[in-house]
Structure formats: C-alpha cells, structure tokens
Protein backbone atom coordinates (compact mmCIF):
# COMPACT_ATOMS: atom_id res chain seq x y z
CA UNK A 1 -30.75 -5.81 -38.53
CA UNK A 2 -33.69 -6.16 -35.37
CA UNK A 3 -33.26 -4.05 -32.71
CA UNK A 4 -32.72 -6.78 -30.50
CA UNK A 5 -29.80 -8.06 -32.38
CA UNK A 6 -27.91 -4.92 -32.40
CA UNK A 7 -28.28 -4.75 -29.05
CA UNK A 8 -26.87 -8.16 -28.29
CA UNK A 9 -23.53 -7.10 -30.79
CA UNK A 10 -23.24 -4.26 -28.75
CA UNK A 11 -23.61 -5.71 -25.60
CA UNK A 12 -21.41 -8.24 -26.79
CA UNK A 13 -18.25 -5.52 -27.91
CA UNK A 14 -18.31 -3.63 -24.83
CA UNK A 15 -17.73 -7.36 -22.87
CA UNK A 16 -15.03 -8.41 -25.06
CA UNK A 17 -13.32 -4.74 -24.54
CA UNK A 18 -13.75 -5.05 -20.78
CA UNK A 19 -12.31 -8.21 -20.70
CA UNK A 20 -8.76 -6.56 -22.36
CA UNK A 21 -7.16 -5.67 -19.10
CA UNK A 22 -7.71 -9.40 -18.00
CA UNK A 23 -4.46 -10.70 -20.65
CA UNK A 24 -1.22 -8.98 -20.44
CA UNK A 25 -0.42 -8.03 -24.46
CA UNK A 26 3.48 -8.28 -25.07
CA UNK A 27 4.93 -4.57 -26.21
CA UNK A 28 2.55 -3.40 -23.60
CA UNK A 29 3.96 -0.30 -21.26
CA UNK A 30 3.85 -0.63 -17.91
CA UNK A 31 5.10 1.72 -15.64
CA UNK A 32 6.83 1.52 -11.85
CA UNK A 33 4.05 3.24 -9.37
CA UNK A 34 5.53 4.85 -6.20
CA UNK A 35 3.11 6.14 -3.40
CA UNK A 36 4.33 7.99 -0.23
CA UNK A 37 7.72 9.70 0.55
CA UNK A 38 10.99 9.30 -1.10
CA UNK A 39 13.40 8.46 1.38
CA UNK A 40 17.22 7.32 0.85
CA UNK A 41 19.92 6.48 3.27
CA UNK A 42 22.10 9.66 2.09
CA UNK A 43 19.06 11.61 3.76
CA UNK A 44 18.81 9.44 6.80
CA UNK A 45 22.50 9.71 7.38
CA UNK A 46 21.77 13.72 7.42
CA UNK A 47 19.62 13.48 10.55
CA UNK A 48 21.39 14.10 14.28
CA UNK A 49 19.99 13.51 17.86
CA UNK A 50 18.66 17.01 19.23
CA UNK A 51 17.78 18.10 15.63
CA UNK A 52 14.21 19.91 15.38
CA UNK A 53 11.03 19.01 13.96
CA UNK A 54 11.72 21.85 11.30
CA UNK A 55 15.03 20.57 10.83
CA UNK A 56 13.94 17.04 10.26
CA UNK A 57 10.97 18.27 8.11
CA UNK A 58 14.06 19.78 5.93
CA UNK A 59 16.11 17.22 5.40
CA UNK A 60 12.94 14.44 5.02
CA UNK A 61 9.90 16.48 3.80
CA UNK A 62 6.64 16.45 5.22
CA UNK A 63 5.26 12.77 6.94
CA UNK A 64 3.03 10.73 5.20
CA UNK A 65 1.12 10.32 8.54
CA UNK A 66 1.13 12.15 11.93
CA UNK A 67 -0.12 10.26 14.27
CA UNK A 68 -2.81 12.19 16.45
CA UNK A 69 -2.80 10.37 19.20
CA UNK A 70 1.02 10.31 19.25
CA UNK A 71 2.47 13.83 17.88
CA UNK A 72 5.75 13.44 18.81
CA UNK A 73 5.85 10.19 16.21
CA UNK A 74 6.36 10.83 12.36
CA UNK A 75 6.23 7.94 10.01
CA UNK A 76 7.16 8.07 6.51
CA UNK A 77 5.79 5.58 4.46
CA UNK A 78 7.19 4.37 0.64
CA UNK A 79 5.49 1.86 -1.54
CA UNK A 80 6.70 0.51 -4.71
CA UNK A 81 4.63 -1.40 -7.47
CA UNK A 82 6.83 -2.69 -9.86
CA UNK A 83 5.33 -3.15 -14.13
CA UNK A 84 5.16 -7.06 -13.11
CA UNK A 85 2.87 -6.24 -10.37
CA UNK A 86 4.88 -7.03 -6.92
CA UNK A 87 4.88 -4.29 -4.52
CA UNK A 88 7.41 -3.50 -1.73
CA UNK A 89 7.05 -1.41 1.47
CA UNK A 90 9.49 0.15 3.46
CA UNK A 91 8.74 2.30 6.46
CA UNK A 92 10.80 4.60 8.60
CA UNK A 93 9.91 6.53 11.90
CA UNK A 94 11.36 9.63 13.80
CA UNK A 95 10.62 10.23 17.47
CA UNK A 96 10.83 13.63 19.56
CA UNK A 97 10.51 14.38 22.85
CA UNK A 98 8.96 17.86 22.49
CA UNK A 99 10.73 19.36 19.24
CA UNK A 100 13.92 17.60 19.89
CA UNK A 101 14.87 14.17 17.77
CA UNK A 102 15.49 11.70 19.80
CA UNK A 103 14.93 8.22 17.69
CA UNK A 104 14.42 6.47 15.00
CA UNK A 105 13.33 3.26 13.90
CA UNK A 106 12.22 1.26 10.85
CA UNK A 107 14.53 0.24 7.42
CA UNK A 108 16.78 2.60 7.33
CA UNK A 109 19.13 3.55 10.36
CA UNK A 110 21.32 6.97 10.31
CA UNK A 111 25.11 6.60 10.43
CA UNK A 112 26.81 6.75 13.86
CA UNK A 113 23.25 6.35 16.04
CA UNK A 114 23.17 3.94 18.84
CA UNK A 115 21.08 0.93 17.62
C-alpha cells in the first residue's frame, strides 16, 4: 500500500471517529452535570435577619461569587445540565449591612421574611 494511500485511510479513521460525538448512540450514559452551590429551601428557611456573615457562610457554604465592588452582596449560583442536554439556573442572593443579614432575594425565599 503507497504512502499516500495510507495516509488518506488514516486521515480518513480519525474523521469518522471525530464525527462519533455528533449522533447520540442508544444505551449511551449520560450523566446530570451540576456547577455552583447546592442550595435547598430547608437551608434557606435556616437563615434569620441579623444573622452574620459567618453564620450565613455556615448554614450556605462559601458564595460562588463576591462581588468586589459590592462586598456586602453574596450570590450563590446553581446550574443544572440535564443527560438530554437542557440546562436550568437558579440564583439566590444575601445582603448585609456590615456583617449583619439583612436581605435576600432571588428563587428561593426563607420562611417567615417580609417579601
């Protein structure tokens, strides 16, 4: 076989392997991707106005992002890719006034707060 030729049938393999992730193969495994923090109503229900940052940082874990410009805003960030593809976001912020909660927005709302 020319050099050439084997060449091309190479060539040729690697394309047709590349183009594998293209089709979606039934019996394939897909799995659910989750980015960010893991947040739940049973630990929003846990937080209380005039709680501290430490206290909140307890109860929710560390923020996905601090805002710089804005340190007394935490926002904690989930996103969910499901096997077929479709991805959800929820979001859900804490405010402080110093070290002292005093809000919160976004999709999840603590029991008993004033909305």
């Amino acid at each position: 076989m020319p050099s050439s030729l084997r060449i091309l049938a190479v060539a040729s393999l690697c394309a047709l392997l590349g183009a594998c992730s293209l089709f979606k193969f039934p019996g394939v495994h897909r799995i659910e991707v989750q980015q960010g923090n893991i947040i739940t109503q049973e630990m929003v229900d846990q937080l209380k106005p005039g709680m501290t940052r430490r206290q909140v940082r307890f109860v929710l874990g560390t923020p996905l992002l601090e805002d710089t410009f804005n340190p007394n805003r935490w926002d904690y960030i989930n996103r969910m890719r499901n096997p077929d593809g479709e991805e959800t976001q929820k979001r859900f912020t804490v405010y402080f006034n110093g070290d002292i909660l005093i809000a919160t927005s976004g999709d999840w709302q603590p029991e008993g707060w004033p909305r």
